[in-house]
PDB file of N, CA and C in Angstrom:
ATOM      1  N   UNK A   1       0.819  -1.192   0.000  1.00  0.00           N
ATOM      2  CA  UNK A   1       0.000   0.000   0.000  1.00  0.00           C
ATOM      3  C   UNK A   1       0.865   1.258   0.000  1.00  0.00           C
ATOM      4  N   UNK A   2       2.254   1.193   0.711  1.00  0.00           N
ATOM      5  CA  UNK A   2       3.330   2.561   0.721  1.00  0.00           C
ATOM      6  C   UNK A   2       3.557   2.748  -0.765  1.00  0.00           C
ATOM      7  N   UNK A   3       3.814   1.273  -1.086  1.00  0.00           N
ATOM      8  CA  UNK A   3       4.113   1.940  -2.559  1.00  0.00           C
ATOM      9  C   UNK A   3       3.538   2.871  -3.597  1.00  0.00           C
ATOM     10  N   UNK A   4       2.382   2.070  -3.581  1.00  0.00           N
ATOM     11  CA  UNK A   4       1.233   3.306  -4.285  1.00  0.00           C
ATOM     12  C   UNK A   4       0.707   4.188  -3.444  1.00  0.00           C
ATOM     13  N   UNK A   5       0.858   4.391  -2.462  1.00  0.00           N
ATOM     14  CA  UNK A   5       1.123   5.794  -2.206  1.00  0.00           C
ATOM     15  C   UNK A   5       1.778   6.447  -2.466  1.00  0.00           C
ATOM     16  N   UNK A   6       2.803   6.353  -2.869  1.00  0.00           N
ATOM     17  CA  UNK A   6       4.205   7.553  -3.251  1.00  0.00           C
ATOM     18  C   UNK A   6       3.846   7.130  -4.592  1.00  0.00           C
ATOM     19  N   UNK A   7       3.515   6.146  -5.660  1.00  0.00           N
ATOM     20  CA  UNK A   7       3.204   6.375  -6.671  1.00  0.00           C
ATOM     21  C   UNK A   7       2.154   7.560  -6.792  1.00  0.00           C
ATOM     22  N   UNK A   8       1.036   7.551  -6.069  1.00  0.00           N
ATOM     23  CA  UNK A   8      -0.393   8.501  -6.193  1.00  0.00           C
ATOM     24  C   UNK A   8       0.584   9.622  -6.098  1.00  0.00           C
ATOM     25  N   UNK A   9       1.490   9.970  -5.039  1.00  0.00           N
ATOM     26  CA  UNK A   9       2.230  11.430  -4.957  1.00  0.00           C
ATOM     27  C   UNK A   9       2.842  12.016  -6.267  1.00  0.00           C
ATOM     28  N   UNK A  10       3.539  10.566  -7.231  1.00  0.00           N
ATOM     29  CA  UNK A  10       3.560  11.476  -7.507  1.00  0.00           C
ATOM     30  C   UNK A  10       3.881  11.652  -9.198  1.00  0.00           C
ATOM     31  N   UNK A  11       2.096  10.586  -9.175  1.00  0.00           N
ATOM     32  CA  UNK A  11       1.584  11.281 -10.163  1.00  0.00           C
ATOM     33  C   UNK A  11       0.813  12.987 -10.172  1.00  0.00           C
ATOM     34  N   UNK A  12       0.513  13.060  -8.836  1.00  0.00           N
ATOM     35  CA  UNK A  12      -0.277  14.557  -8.364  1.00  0.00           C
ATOM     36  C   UNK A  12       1.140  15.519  -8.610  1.00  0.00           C
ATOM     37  N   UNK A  13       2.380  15.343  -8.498  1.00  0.00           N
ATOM     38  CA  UNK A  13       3.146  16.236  -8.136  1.00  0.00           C
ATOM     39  C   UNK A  13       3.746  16.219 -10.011  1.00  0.00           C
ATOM     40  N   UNK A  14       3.366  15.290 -10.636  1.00  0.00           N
ATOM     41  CA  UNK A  14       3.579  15.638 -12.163  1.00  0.00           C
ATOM     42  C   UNK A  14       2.272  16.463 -12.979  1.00  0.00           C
ATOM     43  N   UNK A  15       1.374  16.223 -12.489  1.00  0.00           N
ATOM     44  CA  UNK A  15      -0.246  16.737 -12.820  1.00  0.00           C
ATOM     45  C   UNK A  15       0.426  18.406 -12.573  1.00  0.00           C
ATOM     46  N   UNK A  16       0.650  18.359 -11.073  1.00  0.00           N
ATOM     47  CA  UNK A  16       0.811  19.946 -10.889  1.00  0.00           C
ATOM     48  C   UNK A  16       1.797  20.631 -11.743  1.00  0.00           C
ATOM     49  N   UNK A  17       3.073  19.979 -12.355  1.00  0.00           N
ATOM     50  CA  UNK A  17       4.426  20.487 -12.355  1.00  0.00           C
ATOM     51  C   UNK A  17       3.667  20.860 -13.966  1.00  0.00           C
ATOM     52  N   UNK A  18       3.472  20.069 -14.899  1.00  0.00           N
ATOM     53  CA  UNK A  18       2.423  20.585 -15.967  1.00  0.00           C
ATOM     54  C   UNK A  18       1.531  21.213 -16.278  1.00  0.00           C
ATOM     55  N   UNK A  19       0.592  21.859 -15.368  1.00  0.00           N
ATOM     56  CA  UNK A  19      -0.167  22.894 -15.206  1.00  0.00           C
ATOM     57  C   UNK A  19       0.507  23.908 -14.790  1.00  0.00           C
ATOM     58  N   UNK A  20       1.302  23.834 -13.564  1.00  0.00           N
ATOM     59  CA  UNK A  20       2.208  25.130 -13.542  1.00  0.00           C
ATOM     60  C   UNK A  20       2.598  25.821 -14.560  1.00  0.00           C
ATOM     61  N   UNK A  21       3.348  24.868 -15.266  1.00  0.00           N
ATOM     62  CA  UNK A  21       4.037  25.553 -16.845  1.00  0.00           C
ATOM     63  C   UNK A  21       3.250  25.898 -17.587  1.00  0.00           C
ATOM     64  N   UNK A  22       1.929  25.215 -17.901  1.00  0.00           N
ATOM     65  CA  UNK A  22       1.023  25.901 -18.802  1.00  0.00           C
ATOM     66  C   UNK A  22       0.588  27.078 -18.415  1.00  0.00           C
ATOM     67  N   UNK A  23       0.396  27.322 -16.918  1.00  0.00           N
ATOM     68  CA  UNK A  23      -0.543  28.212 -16.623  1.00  0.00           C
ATOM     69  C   UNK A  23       0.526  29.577 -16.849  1.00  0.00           C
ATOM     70  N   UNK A  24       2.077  29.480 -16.578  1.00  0.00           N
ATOM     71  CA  UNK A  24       2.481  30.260 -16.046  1.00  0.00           C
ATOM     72  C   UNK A  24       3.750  31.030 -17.714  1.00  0.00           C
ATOM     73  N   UNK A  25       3.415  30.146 -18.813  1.00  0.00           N
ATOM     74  CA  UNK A  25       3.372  30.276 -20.159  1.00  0.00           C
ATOM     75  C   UNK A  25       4.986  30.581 -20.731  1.00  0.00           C
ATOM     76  N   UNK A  26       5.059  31.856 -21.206  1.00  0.00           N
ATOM     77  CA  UNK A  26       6.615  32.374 -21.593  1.00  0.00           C
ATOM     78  C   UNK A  26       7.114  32.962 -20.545  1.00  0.00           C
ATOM     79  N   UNK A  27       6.473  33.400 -19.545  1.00  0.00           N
ATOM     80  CA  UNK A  27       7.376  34.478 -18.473  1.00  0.00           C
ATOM     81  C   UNK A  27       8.372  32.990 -18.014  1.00  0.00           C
ATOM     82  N   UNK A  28       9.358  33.916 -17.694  1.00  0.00           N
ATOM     83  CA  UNK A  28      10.775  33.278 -17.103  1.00  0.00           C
ATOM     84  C   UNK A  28      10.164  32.975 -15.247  1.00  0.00           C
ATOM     85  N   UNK A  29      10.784  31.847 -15.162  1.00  0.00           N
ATOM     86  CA  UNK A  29      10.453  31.434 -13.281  1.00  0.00           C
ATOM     87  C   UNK A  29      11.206  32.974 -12.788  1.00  0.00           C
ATOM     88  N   UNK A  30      12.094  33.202 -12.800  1.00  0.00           N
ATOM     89  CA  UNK A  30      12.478  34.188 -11.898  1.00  0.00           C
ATOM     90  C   UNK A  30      11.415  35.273 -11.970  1.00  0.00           C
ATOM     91  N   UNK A  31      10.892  35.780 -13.068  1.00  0.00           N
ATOM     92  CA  UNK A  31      10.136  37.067 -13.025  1.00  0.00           C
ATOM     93  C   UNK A  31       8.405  36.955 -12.500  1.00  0.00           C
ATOM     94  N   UNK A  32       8.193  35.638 -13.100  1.00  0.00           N
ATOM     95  CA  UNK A  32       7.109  34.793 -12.262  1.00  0.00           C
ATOM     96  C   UNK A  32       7.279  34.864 -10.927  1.00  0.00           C
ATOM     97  N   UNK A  33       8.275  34.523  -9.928  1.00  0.00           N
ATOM     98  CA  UNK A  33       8.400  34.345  -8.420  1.00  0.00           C
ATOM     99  C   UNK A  33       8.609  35.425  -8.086  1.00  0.00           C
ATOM    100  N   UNK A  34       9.399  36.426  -8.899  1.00  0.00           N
ATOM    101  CA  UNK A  34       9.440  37.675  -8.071  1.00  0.00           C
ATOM    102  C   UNK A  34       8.567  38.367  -8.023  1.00  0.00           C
ATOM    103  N   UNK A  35       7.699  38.527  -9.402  1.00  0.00           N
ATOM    104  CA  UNK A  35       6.538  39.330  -9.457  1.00  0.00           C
ATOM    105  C   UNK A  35       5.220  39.200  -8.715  1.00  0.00           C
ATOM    106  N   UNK A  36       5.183  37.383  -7.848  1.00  0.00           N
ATOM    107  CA  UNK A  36       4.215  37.035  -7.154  1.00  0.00           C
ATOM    108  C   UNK A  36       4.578  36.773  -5.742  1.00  0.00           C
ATOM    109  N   UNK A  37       6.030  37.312  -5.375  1.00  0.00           N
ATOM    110  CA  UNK A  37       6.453  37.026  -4.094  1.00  0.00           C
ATOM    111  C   UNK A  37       6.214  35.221  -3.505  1.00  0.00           C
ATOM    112  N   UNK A  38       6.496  34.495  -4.570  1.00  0.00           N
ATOM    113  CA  UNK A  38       6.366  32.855  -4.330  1.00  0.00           C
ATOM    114  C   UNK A  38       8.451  33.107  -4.496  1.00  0.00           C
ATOM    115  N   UNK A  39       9.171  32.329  -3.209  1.00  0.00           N
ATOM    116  CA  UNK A  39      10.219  31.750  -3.785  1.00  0.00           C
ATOM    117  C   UNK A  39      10.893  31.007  -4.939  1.00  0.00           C
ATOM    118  N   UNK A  40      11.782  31.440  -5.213  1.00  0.00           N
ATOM    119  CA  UNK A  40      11.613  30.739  -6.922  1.00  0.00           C
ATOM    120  C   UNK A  40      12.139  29.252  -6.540  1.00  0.00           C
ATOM    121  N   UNK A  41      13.232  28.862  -5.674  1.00  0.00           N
ATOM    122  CA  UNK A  41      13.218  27.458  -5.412  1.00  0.00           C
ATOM    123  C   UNK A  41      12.129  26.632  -5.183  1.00  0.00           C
ATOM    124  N   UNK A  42      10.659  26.984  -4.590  1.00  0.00           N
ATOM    125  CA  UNK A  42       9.346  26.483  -4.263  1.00  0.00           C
ATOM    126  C   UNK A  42       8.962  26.384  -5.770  1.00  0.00           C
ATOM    127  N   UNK A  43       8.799  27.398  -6.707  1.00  0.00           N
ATOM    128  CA  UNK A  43       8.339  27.464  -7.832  1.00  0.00           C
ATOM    129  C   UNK A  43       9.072  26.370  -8.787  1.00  0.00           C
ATOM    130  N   UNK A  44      10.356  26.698  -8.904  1.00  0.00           N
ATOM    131  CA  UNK A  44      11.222  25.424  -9.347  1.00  0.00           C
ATOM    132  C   UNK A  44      10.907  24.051  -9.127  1.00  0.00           C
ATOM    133  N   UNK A  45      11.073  23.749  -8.160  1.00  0.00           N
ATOM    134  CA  UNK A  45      10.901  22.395  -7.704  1.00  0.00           C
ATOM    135  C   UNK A  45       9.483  22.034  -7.444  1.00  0.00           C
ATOM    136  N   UNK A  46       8.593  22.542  -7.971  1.00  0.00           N
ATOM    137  CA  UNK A  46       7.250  22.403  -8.248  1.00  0.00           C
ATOM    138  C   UNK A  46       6.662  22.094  -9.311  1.00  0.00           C
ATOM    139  N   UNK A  47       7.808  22.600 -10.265  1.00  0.00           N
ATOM    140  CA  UNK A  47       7.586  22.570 -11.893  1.00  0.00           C
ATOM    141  C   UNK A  47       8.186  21.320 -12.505  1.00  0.00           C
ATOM    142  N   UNK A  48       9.364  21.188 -11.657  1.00  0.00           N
ATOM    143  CA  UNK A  48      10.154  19.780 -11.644  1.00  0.00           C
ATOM    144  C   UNK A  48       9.518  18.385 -11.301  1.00  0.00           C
ATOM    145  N   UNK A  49       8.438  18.801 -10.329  1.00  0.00           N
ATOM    146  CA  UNK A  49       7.553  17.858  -9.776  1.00  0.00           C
ATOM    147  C   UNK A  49       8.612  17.029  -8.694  1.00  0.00           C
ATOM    148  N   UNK A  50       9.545  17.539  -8.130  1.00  0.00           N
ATOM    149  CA  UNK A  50      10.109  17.182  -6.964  1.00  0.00           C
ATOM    150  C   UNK A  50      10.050  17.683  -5.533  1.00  0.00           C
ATOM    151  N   UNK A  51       8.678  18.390  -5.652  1.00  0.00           N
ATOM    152  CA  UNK A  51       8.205  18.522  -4.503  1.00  0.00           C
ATOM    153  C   UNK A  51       6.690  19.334  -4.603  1.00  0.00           C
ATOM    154  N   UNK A  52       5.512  18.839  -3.388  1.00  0.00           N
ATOM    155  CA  UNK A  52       4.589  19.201  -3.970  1.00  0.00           C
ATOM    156  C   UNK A  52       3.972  20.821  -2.699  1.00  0.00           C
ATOM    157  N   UNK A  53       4.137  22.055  -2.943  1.00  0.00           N
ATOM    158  CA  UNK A  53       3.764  22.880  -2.399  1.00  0.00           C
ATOM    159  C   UNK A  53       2.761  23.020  -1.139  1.00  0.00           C
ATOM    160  N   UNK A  54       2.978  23.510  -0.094  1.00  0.00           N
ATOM    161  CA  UNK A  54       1.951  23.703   1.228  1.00  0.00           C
ATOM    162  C   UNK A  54       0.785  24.288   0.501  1.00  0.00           C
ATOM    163  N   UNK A  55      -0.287  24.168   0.859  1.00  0.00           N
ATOM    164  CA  UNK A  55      -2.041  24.745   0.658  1.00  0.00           C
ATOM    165  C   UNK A  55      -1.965  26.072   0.293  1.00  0.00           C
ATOM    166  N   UNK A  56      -1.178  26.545   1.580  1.00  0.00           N
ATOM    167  CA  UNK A  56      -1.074  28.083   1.043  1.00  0.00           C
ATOM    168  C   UNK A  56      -0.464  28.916  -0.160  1.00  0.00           C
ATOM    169  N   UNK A  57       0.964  28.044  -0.228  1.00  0.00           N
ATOM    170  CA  UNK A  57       1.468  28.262  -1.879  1.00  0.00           C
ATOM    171  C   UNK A  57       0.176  28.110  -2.850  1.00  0.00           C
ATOM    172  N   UNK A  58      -0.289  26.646  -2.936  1.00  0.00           N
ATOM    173  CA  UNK A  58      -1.110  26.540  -3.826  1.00  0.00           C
ATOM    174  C   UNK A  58      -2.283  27.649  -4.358  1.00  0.00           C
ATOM    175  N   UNK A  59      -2.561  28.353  -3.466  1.00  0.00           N
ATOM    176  CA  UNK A  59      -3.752  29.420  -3.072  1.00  0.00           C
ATOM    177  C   UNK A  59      -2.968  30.709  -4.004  1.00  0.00           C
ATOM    178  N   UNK A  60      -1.585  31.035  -3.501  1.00  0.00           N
ATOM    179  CA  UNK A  60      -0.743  31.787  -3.974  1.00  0.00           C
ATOM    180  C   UNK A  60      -0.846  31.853  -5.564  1.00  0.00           C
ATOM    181  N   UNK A  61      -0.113  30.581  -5.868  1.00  0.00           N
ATOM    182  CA  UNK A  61      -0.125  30.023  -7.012  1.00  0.00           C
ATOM    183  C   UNK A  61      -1.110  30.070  -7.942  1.00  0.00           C
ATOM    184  N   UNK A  62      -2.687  29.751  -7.540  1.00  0.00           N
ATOM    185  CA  UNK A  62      -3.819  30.258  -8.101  1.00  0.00           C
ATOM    186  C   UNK A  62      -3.791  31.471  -8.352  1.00  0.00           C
ATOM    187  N   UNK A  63      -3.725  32.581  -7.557  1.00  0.00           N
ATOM    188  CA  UNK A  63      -3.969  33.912  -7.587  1.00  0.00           C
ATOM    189  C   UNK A  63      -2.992  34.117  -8.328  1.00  0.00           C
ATOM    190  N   UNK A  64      -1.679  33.935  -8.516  1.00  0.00           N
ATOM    191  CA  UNK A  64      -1.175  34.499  -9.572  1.00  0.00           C
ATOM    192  C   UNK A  64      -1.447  34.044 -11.158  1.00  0.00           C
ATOM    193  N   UNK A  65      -1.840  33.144 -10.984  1.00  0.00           N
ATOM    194  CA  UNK A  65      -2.085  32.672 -12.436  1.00  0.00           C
ATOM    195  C   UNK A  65      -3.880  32.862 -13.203  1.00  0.00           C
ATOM    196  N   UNK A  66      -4.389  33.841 -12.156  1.00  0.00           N
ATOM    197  CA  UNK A  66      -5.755  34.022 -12.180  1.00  0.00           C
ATOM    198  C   UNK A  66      -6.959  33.625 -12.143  1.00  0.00           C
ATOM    199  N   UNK A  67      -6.330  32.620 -11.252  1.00  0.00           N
ATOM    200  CA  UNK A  67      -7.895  31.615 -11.336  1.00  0.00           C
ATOM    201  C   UNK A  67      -7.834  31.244  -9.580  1.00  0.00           C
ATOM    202  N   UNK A  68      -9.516  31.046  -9.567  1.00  0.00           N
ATOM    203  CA  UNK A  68      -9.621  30.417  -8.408  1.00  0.00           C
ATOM    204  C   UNK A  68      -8.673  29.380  -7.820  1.00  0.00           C
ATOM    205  N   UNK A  69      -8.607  28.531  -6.586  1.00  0.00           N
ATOM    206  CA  UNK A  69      -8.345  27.937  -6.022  1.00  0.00           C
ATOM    207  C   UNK A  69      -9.004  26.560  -6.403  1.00  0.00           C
ATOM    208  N   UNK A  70     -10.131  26.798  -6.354  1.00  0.00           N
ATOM    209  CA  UNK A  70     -10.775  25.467  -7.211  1.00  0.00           C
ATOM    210  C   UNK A  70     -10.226  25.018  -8.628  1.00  0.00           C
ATOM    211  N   UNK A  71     -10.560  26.300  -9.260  1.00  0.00           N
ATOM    212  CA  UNK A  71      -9.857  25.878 -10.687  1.00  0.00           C
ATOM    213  C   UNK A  71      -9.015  25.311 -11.065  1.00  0.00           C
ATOM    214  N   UNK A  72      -7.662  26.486 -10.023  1.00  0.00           N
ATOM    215  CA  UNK A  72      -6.242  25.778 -10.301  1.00  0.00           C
ATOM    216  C   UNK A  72      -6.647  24.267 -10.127  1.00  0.00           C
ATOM    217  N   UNK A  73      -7.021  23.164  -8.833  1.00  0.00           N
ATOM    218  CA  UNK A  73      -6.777  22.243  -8.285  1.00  0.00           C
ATOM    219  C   UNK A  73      -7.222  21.348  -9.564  1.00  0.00           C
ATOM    220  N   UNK A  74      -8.663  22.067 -10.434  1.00  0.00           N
ATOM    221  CA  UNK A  74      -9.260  21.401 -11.287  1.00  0.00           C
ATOM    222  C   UNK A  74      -8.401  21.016 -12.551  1.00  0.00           C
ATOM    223  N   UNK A  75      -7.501  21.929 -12.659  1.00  0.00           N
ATOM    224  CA  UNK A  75      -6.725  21.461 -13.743  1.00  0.00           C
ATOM    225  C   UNK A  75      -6.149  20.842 -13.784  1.00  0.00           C
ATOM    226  N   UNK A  76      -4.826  21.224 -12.240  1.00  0.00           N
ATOM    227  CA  UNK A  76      -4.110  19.395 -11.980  1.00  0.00           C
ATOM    228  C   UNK A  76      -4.971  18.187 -11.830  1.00  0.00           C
ATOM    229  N   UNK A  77      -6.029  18.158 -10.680  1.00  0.00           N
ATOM    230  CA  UNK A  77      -6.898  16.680 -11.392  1.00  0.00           C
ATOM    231  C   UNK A  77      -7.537  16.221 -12.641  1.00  0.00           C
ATOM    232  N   UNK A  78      -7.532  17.340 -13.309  1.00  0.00           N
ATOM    233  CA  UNK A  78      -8.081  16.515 -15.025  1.00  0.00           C
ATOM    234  C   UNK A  78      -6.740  15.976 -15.571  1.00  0.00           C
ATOM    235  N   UNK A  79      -5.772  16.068 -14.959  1.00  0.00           N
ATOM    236  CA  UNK A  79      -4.126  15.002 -15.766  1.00  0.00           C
ATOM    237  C   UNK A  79      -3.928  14.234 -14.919  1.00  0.00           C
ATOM    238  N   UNK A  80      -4.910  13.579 -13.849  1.00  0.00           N
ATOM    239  CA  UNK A  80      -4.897  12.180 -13.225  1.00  0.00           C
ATOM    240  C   UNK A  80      -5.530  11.162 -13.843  1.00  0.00           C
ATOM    241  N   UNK A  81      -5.222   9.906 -13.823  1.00  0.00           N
ATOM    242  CA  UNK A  81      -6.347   9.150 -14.087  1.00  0.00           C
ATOM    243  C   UNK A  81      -8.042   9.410 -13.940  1.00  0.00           C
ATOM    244  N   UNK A  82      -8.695   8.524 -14.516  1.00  0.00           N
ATOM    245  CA  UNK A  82      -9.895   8.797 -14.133  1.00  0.00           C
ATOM    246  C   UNK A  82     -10.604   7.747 -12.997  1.00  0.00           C
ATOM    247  N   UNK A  83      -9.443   6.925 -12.740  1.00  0.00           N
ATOM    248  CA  UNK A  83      -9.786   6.276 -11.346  1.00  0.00           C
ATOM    249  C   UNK A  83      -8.853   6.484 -10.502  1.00  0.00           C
ATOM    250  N   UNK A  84      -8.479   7.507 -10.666  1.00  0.00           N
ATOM    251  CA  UNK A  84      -7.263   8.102  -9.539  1.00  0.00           C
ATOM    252  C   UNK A  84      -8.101   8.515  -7.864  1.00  0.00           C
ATOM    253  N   UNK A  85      -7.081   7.735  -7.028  1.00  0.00           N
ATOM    254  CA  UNK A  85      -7.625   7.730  -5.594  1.00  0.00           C
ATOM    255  C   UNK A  85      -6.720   7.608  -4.871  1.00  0.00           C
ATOM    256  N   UNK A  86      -6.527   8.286  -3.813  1.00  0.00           N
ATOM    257  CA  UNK A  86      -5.244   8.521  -3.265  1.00  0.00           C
ATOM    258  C   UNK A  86      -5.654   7.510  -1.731  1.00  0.00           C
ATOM    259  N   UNK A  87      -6.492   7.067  -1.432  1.00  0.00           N
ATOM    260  CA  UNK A  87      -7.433   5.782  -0.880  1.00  0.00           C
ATOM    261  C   UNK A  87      -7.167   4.678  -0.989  1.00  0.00           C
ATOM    262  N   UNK A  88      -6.940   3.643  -0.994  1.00  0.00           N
ATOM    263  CA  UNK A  88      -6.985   1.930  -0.852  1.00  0.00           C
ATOM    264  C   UNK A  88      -8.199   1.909  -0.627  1.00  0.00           C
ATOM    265  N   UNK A  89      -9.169   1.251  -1.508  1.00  0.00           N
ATOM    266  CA  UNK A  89     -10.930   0.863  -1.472  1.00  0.00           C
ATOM    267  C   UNK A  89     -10.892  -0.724  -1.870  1.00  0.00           C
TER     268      UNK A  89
END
């Protein structure tokens, strides 16, 4: 069950690292993090999908890229499976 758990991680933490980039387009990470006061190492390694951001980044992260909080989340879960469950059922 550990295993696919850190598998579920991190397919979520590749879902996100791909929406990041889409959302966040031609601007350069540095001018992106500075212009939204997000650290650019957090931003980096988010995009890398080697690490997956606290709630509050995420919230951050929405607002800079102009969309709700819901939204953002909606976009990384539409690049999960469609029986993606982070659960043992």
């Amino acid at each position: 069950m550990q295993k696919d758990n850190a598998e579920n991680k991190k397919l979520i933490r590749k879902a996100l690292a791909s929406t990041m980039r889409e959302c966040r387009g031609d601007k350069s990470l540095f001018k992106f993090s500075s212009e939204n006061d997000i650290p650019l190492s957090v931003v980096s390694q988010a995009e890398r999908g080697l690490k997956d951001p606290q709630l509050t980044t995420i919230f951050k992260l929405a607002e800079a890229y102009s969309l709700s909080p819901e939204a953002f989340i909606q976009k990384i879960a539409s690049l999960l499976p469609s029986n993606f469950s982070m659960i043992d059922k």
